[in-house]
PDB file of N, CA and C in Angstrom:
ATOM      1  N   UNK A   1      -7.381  31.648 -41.813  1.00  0.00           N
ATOM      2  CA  UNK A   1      -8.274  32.764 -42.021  1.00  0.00           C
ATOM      3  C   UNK A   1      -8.560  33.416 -40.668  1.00  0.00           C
ATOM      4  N   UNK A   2      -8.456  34.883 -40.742  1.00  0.00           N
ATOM      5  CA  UNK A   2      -8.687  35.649 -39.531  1.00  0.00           C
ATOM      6  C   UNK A   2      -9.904  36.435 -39.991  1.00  0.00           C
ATOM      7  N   UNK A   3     -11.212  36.626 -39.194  1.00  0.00           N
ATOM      8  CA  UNK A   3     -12.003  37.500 -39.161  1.00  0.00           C
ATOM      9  C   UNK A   3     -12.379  38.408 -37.820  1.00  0.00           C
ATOM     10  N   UNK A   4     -11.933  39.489 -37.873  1.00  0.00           N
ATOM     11  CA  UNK A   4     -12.063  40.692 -37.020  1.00  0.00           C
ATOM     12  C   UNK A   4     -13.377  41.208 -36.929  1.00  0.00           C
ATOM     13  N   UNK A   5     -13.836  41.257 -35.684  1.00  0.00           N
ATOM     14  CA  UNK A   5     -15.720  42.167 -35.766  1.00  0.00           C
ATOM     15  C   UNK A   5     -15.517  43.283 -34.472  1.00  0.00           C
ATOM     16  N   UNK A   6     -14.191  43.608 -34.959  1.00  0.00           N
ATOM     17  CA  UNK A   6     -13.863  44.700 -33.728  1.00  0.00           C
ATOM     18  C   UNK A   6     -14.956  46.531 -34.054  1.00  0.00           C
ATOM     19  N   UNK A   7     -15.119  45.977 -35.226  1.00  0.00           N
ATOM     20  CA  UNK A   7     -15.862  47.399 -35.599  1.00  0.00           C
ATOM     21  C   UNK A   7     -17.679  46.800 -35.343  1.00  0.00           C
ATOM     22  N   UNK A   8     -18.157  46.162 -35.128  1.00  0.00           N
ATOM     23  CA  UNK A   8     -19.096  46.148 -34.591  1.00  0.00           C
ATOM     24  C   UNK A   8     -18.920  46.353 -33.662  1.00  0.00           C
ATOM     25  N   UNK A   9     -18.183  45.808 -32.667  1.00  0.00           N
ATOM     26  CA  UNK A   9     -18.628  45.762 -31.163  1.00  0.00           C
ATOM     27  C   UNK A   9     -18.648  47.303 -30.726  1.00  0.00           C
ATOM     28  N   UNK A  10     -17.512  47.679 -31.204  1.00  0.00           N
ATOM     29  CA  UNK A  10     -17.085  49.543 -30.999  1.00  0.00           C
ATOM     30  C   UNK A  10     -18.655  50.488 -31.402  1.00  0.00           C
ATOM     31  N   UNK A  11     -19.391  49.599 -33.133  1.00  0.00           N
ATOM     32  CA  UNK A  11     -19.987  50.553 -33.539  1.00  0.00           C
ATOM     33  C   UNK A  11     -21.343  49.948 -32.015  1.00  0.00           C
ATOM     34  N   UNK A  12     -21.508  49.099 -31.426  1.00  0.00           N
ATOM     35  CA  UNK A  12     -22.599  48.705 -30.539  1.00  0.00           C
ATOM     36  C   UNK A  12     -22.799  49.831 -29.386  1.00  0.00           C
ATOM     37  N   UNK A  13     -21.230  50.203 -28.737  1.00  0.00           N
ATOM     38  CA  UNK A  13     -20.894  51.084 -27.930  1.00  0.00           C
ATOM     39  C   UNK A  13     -21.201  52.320 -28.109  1.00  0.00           C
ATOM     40  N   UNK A  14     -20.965  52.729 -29.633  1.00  0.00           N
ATOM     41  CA  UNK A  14     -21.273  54.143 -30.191  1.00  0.00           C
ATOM     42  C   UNK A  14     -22.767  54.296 -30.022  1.00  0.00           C
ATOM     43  N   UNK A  15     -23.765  53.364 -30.481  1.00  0.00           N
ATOM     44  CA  UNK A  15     -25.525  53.123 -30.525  1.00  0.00           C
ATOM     45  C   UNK A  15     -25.772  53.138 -29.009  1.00  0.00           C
ATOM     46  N   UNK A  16     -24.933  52.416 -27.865  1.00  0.00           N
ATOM     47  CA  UNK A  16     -25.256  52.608 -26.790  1.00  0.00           C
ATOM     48  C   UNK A  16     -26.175  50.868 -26.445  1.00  0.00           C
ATOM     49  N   UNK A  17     -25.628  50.080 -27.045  1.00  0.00           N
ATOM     50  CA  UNK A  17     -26.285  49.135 -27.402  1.00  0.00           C
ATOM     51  C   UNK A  17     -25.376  47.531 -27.284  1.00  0.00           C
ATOM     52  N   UNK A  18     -26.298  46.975 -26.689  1.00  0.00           N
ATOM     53  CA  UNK A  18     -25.584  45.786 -25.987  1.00  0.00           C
ATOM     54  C   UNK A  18     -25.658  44.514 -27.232  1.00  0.00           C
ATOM     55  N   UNK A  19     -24.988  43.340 -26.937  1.00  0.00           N
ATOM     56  CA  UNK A  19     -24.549  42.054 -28.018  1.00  0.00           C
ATOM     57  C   UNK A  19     -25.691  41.164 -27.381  1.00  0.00           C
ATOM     58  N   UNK A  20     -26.351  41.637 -26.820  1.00  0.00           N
ATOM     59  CA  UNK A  20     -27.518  41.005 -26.834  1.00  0.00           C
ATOM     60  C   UNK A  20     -29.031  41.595 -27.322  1.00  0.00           C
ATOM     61  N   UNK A  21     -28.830  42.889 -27.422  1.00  0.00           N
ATOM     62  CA  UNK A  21     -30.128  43.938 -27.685  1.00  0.00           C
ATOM     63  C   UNK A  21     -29.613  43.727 -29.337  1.00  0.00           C
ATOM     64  N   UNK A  22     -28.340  43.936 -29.907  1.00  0.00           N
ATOM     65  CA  UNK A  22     -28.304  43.192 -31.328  1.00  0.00           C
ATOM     66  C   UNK A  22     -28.657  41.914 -31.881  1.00  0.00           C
ATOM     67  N   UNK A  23     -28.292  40.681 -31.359  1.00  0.00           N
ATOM     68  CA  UNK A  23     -28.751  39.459 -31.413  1.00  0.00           C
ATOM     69  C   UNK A  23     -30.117  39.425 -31.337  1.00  0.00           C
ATOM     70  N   UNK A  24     -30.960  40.085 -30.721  1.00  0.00           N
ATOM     71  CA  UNK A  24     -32.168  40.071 -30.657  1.00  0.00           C
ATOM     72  C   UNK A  24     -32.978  40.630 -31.718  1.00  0.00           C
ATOM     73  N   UNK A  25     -32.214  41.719 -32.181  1.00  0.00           N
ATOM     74  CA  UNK A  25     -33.104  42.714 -33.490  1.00  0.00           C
ATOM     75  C   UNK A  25     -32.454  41.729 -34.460  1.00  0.00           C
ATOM     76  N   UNK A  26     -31.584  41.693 -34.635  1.00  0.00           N
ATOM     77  CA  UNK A  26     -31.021  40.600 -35.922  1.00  0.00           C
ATOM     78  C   UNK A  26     -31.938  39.335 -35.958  1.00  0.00           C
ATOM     79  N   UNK A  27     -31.968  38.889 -34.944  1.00  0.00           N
ATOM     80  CA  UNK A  27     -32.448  37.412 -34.925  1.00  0.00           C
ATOM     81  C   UNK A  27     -31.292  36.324 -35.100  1.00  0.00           C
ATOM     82  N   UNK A  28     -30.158  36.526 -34.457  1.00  0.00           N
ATOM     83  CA  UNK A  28     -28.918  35.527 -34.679  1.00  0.00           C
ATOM     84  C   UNK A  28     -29.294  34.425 -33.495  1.00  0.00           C
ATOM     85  N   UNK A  29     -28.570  33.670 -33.310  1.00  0.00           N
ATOM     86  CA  UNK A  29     -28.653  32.549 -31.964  1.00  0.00           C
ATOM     87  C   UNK A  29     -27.628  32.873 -31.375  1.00  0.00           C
ATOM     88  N   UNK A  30     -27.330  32.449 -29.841  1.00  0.00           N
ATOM     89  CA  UNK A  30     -26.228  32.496 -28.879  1.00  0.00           C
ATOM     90  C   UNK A  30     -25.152  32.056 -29.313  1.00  0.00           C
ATOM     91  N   UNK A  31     -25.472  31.070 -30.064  1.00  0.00           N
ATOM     92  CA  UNK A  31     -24.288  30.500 -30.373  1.00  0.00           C
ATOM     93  C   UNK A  31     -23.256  30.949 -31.918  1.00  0.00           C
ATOM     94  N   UNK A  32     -24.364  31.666 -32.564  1.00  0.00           N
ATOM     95  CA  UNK A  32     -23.870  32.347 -33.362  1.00  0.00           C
ATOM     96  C   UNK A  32     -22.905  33.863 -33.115  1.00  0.00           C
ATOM     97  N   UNK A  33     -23.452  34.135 -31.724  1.00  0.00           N
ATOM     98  CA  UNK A  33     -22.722  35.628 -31.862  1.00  0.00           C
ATOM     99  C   UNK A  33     -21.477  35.301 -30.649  1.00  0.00           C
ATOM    100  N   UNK A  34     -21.524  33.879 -30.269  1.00  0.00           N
ATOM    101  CA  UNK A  34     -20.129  33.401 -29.407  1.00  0.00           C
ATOM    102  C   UNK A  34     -19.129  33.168 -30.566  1.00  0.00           C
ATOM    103  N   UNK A  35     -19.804  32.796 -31.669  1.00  0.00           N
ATOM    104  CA  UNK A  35     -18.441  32.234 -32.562  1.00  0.00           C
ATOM    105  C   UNK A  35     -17.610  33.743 -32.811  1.00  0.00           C
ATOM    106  N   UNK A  36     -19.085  34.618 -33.353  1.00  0.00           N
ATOM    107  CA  UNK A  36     -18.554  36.335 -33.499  1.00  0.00           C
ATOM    108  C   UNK A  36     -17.734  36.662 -32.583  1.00  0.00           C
ATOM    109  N   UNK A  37     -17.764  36.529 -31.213  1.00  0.00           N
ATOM    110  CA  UNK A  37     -16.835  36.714 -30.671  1.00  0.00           C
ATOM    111  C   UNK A  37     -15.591  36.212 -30.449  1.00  0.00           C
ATOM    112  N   UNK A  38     -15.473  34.833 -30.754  1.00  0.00           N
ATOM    113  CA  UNK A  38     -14.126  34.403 -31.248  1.00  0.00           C
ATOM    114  C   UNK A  38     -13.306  34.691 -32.076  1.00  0.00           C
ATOM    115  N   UNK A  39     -14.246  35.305 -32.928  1.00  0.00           N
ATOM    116  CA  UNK A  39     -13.532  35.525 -34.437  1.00  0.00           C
ATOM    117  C   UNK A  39     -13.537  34.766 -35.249  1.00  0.00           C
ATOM    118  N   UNK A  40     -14.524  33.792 -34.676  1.00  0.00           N
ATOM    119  CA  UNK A  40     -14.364  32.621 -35.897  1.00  0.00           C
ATOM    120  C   UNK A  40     -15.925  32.791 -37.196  1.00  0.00           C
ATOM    121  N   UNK A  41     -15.785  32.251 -38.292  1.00  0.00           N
ATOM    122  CA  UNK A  41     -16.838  32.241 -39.462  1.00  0.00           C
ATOM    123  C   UNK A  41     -18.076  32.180 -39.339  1.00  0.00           C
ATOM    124  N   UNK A  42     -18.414  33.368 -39.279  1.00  0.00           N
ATOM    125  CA  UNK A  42     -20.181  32.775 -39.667  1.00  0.00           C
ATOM    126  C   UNK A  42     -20.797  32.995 -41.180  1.00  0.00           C
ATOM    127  N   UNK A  43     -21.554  32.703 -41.065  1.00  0.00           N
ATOM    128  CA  UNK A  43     -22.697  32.987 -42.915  1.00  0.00           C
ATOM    129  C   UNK A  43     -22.868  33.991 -43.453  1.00  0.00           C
ATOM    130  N   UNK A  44     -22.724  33.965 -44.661  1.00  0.00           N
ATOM    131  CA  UNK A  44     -23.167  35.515 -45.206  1.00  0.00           C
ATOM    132  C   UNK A  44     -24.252  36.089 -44.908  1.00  0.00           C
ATOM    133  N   UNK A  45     -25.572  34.988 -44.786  1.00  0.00           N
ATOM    134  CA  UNK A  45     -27.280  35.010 -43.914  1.00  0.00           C
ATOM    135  C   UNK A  45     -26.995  35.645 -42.978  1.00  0.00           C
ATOM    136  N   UNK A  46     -25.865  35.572 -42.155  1.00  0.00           N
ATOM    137  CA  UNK A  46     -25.993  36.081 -41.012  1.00  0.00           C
ATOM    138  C   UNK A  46     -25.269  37.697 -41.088  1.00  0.00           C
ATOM    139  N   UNK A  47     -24.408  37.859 -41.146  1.00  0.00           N
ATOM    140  CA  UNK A  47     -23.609  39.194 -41.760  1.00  0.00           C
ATOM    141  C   UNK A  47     -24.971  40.042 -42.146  1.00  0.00           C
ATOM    142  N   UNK A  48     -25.852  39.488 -43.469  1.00  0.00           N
ATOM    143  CA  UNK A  48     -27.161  40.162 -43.827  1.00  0.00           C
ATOM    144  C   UNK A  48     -27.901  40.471 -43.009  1.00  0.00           C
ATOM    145  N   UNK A  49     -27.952  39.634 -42.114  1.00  0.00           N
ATOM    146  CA  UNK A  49     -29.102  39.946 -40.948  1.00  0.00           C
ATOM    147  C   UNK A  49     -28.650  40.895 -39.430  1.00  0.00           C
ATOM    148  N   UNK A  50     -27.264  41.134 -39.713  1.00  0.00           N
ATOM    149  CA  UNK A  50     -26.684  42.194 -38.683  1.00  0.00           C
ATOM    150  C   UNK A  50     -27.101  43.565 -39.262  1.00  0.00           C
ATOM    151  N   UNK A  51     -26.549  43.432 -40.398  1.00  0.00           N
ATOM    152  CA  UNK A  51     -26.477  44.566 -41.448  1.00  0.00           C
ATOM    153  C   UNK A  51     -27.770  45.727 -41.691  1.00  0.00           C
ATOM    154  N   UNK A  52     -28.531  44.570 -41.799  1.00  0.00           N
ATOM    155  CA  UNK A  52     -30.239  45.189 -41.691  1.00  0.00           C
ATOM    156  C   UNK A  52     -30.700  45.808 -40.769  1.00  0.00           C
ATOM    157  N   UNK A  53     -30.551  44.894 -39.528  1.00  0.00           N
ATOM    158  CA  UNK A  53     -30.535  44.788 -38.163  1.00  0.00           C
ATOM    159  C   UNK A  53     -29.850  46.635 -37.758  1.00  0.00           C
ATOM    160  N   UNK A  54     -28.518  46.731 -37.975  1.00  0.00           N
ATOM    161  CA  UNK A  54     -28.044  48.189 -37.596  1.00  0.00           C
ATOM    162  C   UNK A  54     -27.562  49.379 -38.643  1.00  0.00           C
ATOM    163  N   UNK A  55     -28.309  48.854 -40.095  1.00  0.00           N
ATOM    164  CA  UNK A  55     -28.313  50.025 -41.044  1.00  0.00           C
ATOM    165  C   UNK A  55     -27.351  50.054 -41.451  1.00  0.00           C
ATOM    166  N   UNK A  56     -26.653  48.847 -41.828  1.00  0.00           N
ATOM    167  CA  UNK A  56     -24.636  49.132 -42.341  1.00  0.00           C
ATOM    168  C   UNK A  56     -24.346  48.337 -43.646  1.00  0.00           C
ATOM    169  N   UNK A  57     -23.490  48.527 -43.958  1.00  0.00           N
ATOM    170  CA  UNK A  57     -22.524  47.419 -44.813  1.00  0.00           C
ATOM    171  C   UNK A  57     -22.144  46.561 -43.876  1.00  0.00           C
ATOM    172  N   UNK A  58     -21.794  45.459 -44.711  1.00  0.00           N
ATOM    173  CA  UNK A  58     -20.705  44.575 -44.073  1.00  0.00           C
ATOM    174  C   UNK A  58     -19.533  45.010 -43.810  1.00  0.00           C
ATOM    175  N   UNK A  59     -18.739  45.410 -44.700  1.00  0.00           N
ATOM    176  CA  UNK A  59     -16.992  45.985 -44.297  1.00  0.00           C
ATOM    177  C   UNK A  59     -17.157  47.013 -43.883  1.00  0.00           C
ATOM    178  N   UNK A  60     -18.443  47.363 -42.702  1.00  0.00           N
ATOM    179  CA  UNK A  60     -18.476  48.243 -41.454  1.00  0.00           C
ATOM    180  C   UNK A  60     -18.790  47.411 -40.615  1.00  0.00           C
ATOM    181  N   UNK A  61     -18.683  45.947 -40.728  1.00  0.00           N
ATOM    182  CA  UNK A  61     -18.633  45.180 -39.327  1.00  0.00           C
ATOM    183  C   UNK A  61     -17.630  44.138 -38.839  1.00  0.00           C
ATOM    184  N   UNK A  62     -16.956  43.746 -40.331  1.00  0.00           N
ATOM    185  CA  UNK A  62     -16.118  43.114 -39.993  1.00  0.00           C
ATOM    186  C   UNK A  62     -15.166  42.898 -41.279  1.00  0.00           C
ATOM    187  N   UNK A  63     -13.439  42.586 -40.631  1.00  0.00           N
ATOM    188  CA  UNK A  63     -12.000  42.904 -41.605  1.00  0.00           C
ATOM    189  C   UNK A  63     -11.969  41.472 -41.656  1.00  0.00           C
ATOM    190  N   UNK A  64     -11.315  40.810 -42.959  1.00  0.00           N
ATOM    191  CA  UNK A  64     -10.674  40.095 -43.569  1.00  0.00           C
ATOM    192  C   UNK A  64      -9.224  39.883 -43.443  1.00  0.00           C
ATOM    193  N   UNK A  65      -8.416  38.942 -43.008  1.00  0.00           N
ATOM    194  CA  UNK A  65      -7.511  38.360 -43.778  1.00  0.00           C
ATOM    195  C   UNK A  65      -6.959  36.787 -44.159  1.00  0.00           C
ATOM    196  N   UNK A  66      -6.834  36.574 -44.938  1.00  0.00           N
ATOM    197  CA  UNK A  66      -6.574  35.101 -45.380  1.00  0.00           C
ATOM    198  C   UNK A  66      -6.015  34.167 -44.829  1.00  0.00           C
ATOM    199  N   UNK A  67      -4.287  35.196 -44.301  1.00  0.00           N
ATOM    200  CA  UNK A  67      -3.218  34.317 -44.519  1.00  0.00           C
ATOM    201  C   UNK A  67      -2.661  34.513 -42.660  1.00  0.00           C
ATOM    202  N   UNK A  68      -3.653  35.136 -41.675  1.00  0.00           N
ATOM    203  CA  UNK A  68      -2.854  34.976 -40.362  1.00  0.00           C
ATOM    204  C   UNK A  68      -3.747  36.848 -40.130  1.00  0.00           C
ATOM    205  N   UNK A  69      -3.129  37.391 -38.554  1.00  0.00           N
ATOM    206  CA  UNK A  69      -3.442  38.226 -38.000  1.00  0.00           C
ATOM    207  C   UNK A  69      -3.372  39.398 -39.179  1.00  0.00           C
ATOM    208  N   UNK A  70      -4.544  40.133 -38.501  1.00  0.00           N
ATOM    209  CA  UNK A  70      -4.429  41.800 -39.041  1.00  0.00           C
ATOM    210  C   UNK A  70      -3.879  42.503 -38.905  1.00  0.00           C
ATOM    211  N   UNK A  71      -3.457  43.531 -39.518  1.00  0.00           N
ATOM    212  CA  UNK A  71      -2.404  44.499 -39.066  1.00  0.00           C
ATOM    213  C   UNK A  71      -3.456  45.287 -38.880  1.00  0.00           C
ATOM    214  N   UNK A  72      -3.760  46.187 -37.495  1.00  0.00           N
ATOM    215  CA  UNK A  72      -4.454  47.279 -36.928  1.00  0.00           C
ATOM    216  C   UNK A  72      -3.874  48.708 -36.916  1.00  0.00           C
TER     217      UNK A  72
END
């Protein structure tokens, strides 16, 4: 499983707004938004609490795929 959060980070840049000034309005932990940056799984709790956090959907923060890399 691959999860991409390339459209957050871009939409953070667009707000003018740092991965820590998000983590903070969300209320995520450090260690939660290191995994985000790996690309590796976090919670749907958490996805919800970005979401709120910057007024979005989810599949405006992050792509899916099952079986290996994304095609971009």
């Amino acid at each position: 499983m691959t999860l991409n959060y390339d459209n957050l980070w871009k939409m953070l840049i667009d707000r003018k707004m740092t991965k820590t000034q998000m983590r903070n309005s969300a209320g995520i932990s450090t260690v939660t938004l290191a995994k985000m940056s790996k690309g590796e799984a976090v919670g749907p709790y958490v996805l919800e609490k970005i979401c709120k956090a910057m007024k979005c959907d989810a599949s405006e923060i992050v792509k899916y795929a099952p079986d290996g890399p994304l095609n971009r």
